[in-house]
Protein backbone atom coordinates (compact mmCIF):
# COMPACT_ATOMS: atom_id res chain seq x y z
CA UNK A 1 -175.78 113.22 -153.99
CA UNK A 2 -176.78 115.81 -151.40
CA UNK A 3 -175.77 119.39 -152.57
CA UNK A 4 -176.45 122.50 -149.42
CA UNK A 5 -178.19 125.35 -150.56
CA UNK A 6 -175.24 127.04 -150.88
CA UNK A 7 -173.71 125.19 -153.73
CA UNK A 8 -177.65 124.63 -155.10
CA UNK A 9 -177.71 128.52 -155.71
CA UNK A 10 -174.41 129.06 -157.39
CA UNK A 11 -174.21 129.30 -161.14
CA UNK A 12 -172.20 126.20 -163.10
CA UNK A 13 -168.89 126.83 -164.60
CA UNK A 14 -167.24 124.70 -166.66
CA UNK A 15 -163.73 123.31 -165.63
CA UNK A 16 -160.63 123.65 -168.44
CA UNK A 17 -158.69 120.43 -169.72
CA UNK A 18 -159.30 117.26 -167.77
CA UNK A 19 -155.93 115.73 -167.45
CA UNK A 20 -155.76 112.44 -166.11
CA UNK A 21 -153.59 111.44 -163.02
CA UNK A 22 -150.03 110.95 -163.51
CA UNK A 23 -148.69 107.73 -164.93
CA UNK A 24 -146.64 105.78 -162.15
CA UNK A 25 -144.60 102.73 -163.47
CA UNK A 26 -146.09 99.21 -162.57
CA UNK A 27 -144.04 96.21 -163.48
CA UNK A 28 -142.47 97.82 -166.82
CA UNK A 29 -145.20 99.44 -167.32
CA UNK A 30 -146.88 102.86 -167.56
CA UNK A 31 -150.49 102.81 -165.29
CA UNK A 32 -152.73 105.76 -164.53
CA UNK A 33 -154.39 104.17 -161.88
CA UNK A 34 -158.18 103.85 -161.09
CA UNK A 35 -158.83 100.65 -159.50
CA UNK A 36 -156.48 99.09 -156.67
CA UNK A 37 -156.16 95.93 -159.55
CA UNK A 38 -154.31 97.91 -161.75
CA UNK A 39 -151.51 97.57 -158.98
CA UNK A 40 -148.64 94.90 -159.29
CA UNK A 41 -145.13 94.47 -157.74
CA UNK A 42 -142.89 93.40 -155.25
CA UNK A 43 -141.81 96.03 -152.18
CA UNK A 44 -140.73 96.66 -148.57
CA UNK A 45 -142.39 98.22 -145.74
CA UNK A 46 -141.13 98.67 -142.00
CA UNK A 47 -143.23 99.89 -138.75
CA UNK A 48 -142.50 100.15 -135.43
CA UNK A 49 -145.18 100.33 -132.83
CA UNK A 50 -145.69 103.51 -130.45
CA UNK A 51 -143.26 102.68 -127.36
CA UNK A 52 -140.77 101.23 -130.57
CA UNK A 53 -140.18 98.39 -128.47
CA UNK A 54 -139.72 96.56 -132.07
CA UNK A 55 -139.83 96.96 -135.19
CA UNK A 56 -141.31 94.67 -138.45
CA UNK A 57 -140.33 94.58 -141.77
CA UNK A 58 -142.70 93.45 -144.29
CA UNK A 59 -142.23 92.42 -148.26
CA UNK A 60 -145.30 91.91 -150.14
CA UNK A 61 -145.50 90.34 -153.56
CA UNK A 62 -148.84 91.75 -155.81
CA UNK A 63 -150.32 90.54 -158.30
CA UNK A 64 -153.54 92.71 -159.85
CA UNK A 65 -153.99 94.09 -156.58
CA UNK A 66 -153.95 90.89 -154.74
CA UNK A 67 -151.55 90.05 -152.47
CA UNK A 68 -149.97 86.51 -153.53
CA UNK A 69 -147.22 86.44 -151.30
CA UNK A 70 -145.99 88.29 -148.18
CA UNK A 71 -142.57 88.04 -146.07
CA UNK A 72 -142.99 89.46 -142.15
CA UNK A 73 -139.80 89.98 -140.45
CA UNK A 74 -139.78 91.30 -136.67
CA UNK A 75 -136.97 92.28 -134.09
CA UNK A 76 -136.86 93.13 -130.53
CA UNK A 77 -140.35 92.05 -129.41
CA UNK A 78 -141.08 88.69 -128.83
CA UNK A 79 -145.30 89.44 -128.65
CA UNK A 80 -144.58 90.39 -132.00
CA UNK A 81 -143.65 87.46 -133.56
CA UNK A 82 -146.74 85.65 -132.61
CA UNK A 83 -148.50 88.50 -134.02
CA UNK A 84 -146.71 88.12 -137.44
CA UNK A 85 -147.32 84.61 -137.25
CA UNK A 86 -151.49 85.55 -137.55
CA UNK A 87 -150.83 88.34 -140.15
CA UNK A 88 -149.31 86.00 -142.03
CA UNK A 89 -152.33 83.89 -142.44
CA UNK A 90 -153.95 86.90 -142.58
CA UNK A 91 -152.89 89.44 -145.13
CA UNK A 92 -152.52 86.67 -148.37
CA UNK A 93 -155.61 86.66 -150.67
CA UNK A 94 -156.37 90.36 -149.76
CA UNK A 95 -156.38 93.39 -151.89
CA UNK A 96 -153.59 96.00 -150.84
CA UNK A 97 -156.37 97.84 -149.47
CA UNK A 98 -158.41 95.27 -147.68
CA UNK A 99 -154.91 94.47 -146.29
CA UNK A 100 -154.52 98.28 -145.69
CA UNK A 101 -157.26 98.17 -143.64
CA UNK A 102 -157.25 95.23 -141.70
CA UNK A 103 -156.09 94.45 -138.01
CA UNK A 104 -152.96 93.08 -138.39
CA UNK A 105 -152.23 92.16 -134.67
CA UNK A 106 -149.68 94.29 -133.66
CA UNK A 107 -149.07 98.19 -134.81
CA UNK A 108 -145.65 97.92 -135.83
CA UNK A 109 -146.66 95.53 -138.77
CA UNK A 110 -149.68 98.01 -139.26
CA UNK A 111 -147.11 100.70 -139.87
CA UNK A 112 -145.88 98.46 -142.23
CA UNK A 113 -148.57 97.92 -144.41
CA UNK A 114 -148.90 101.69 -144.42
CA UNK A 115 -145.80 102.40 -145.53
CA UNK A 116 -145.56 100.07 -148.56
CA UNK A 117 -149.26 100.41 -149.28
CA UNK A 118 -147.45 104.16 -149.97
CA UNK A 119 -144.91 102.62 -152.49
CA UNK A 120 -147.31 100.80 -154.33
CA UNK A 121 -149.74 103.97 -155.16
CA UNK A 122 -146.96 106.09 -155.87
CA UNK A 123 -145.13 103.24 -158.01
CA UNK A 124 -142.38 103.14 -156.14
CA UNK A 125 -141.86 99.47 -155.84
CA UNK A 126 -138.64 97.22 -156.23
CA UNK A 127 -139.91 96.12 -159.78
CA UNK A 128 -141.53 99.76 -161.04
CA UNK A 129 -139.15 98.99 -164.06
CA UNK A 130 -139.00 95.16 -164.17
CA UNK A 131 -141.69 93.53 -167.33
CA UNK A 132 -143.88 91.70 -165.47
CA UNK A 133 -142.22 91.84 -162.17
CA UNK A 134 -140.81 88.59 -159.71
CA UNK A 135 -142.54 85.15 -159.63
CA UNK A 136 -144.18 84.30 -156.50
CA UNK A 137 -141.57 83.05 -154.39
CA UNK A 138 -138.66 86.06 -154.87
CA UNK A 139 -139.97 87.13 -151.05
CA UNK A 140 -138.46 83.45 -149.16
CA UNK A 141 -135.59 83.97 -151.82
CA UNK A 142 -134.92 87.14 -149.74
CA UNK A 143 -133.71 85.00 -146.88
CA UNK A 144 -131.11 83.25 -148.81
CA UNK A 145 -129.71 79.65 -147.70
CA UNK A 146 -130.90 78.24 -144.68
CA UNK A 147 -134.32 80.44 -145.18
CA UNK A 148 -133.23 82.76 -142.01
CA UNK A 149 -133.84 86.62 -141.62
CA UNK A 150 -130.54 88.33 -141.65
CA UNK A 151 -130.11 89.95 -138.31
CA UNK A 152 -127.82 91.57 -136.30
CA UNK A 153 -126.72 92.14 -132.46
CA UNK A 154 -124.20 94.17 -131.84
CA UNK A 155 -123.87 95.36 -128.25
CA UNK A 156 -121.50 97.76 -126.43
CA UNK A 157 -120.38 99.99 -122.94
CA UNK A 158 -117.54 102.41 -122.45
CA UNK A 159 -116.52 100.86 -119.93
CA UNK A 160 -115.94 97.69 -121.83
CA UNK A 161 -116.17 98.60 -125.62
CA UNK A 162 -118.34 96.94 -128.35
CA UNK A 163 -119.48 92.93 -128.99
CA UNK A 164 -120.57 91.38 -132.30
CA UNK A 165 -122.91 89.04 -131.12
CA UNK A 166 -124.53 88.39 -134.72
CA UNK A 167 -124.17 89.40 -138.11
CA UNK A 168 -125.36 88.57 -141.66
CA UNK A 169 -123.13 85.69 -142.10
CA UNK A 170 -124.43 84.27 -139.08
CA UNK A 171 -124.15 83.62 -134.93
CA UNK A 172 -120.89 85.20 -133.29
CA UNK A 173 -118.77 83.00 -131.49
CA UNK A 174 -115.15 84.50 -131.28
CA UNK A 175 -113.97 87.67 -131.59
CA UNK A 176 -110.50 88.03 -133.10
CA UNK A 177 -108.65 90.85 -131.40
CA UNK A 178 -105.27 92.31 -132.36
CA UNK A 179 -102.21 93.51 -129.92
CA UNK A 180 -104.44 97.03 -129.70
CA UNK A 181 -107.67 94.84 -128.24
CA UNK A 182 -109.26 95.99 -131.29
CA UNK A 183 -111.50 93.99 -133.14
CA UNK A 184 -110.32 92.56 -136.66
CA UNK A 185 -112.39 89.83 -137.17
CA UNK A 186 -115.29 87.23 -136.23
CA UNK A 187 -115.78 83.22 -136.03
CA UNK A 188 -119.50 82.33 -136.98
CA UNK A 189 -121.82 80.07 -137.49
CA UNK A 190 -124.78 79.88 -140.32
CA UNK A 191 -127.67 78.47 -138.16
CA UNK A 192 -129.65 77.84 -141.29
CA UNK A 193 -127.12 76.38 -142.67
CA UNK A 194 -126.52 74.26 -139.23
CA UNK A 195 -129.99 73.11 -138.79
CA UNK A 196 -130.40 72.35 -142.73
CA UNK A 197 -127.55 69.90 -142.10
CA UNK A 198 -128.98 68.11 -139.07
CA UNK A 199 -132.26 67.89 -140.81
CA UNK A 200 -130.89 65.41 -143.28
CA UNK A 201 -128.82 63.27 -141.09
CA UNK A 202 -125.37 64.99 -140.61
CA UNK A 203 -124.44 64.51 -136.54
CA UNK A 204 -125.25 68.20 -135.12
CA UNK A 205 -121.24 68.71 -133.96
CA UNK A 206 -119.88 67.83 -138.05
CA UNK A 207 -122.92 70.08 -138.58
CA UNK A 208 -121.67 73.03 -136.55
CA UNK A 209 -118.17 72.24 -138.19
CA UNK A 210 -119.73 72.99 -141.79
CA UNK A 211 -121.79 75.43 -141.15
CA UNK A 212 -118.62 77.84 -139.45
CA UNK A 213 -116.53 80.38 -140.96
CA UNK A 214 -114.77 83.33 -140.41
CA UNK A 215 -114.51 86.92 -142.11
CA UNK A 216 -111.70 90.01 -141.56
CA UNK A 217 -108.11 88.98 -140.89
CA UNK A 218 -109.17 86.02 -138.10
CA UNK A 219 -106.14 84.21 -138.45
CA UNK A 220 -103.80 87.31 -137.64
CA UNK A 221 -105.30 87.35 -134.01
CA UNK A 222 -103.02 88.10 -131.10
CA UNK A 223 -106.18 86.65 -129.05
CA UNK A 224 -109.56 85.99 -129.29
CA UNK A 225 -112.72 86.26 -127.43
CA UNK A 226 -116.81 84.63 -126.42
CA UNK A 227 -118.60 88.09 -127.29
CA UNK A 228 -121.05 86.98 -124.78
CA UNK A 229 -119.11 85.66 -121.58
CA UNK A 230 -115.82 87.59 -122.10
């Protein structure tokens, strides 16, 4: 330790109490934190990059530290979802702050990691309160059936008003209108769901058929509409 002469030539004082850091909850439990292993739990993080062409979301299961399992979910770039593809193989088996600190291909995901990395120290995590947090695995249990991110297009003009294109419940292909040409409900279908189906056999048109359904008051339309073509 290097000390200027400045410091050298003042006279010591002693400091009062020495209070430790604040507790922050980890996992049910109560954690004054030294070392990054003393960190555990299961959060959310989303970055954009600088233009925000796109942005990532990012869940990230730890364990001691370590991260043991991580979820990367991107919209409206399509570089970005090979570069979530390489953070995936990335980020596992890292330390929150290895994983901090490491290029993870594309800023918005680096945002990210910054942002939970934030949650974590602060013990602000989805499982602050939880004994012994989520088993590895609650991330892909995020994405429900059919293992899909849950995204949504929605697109509109005043000229020509608004279109559901997708929604949670899946891929927009009517829209029900009433005698106003206002929109009271959607046709859909579940592509997980869809492609889950044709993976084990089922024909991919009884597949469609099964994987469809409808939400708001469908059946009451005066007419309906393609979102896309109409």
């Amino acid at each position: 330790m290097q000390y200027s002469t400045e410091i050298q030539n003042m006279c010591p004082i002693q400091r009062g109490p020495q209070h430790q850091s604040s507790p922050i909850p980890v996992e049910g439990r109560w954690v004054h934190p030294k070392d990054v292993i003393a960190i555990s739990g299961v959060s959310h993080g989303v970055g954009t990059c600088a233009p925000q062409q796109g942005a990532a979301k990012l869940t990230l299961n730890v364990k001691d530290g370590v991260i043991e399992e991580a979820l990367i979910e991107t919209i409206g770039c399509s570089g970005m979802t090979h570069s979530a593809a390489m953070a995936s193989e990335l980020i596992t088996g890292k330390t929150i702050l290895e994983a901090l600190n490491t290029d993870l291909v594309c800023d918005a995901i680096n945002v990210a990691m910054r942002e939970i990395f934030l949650q974590y120290v602060y013990g602000r995590t989805q499982t602050a309160f939880s004994l012994d947090g989520l088993p590895i695995g609650a991330g892909l249990e995020d994405l429900g059936k059919g293992l899909r991110s849950q995204v949504g297009t929605h697109y509109g003009t005043r000229a020509k008003g608004p279109r559901y294109m997708e929604m949670a419940e899946g891929y927009v292909t009517e829209l029900a209108l009433d005698e106003n040409d206002e929109i009271i409900g959607y046709r859909f279908v579940n592509l997980g769901k869809m492609m889950e189906s044709i993976a084990k056999g089922t024909a991919a048109e009884q597949a469609m058929q099964l994987a469809t359904g409808q939400y708001g008051r469908f059946d009451e339309a005066v007419k309906t509409i393609d979102p896309r073509q109409q």
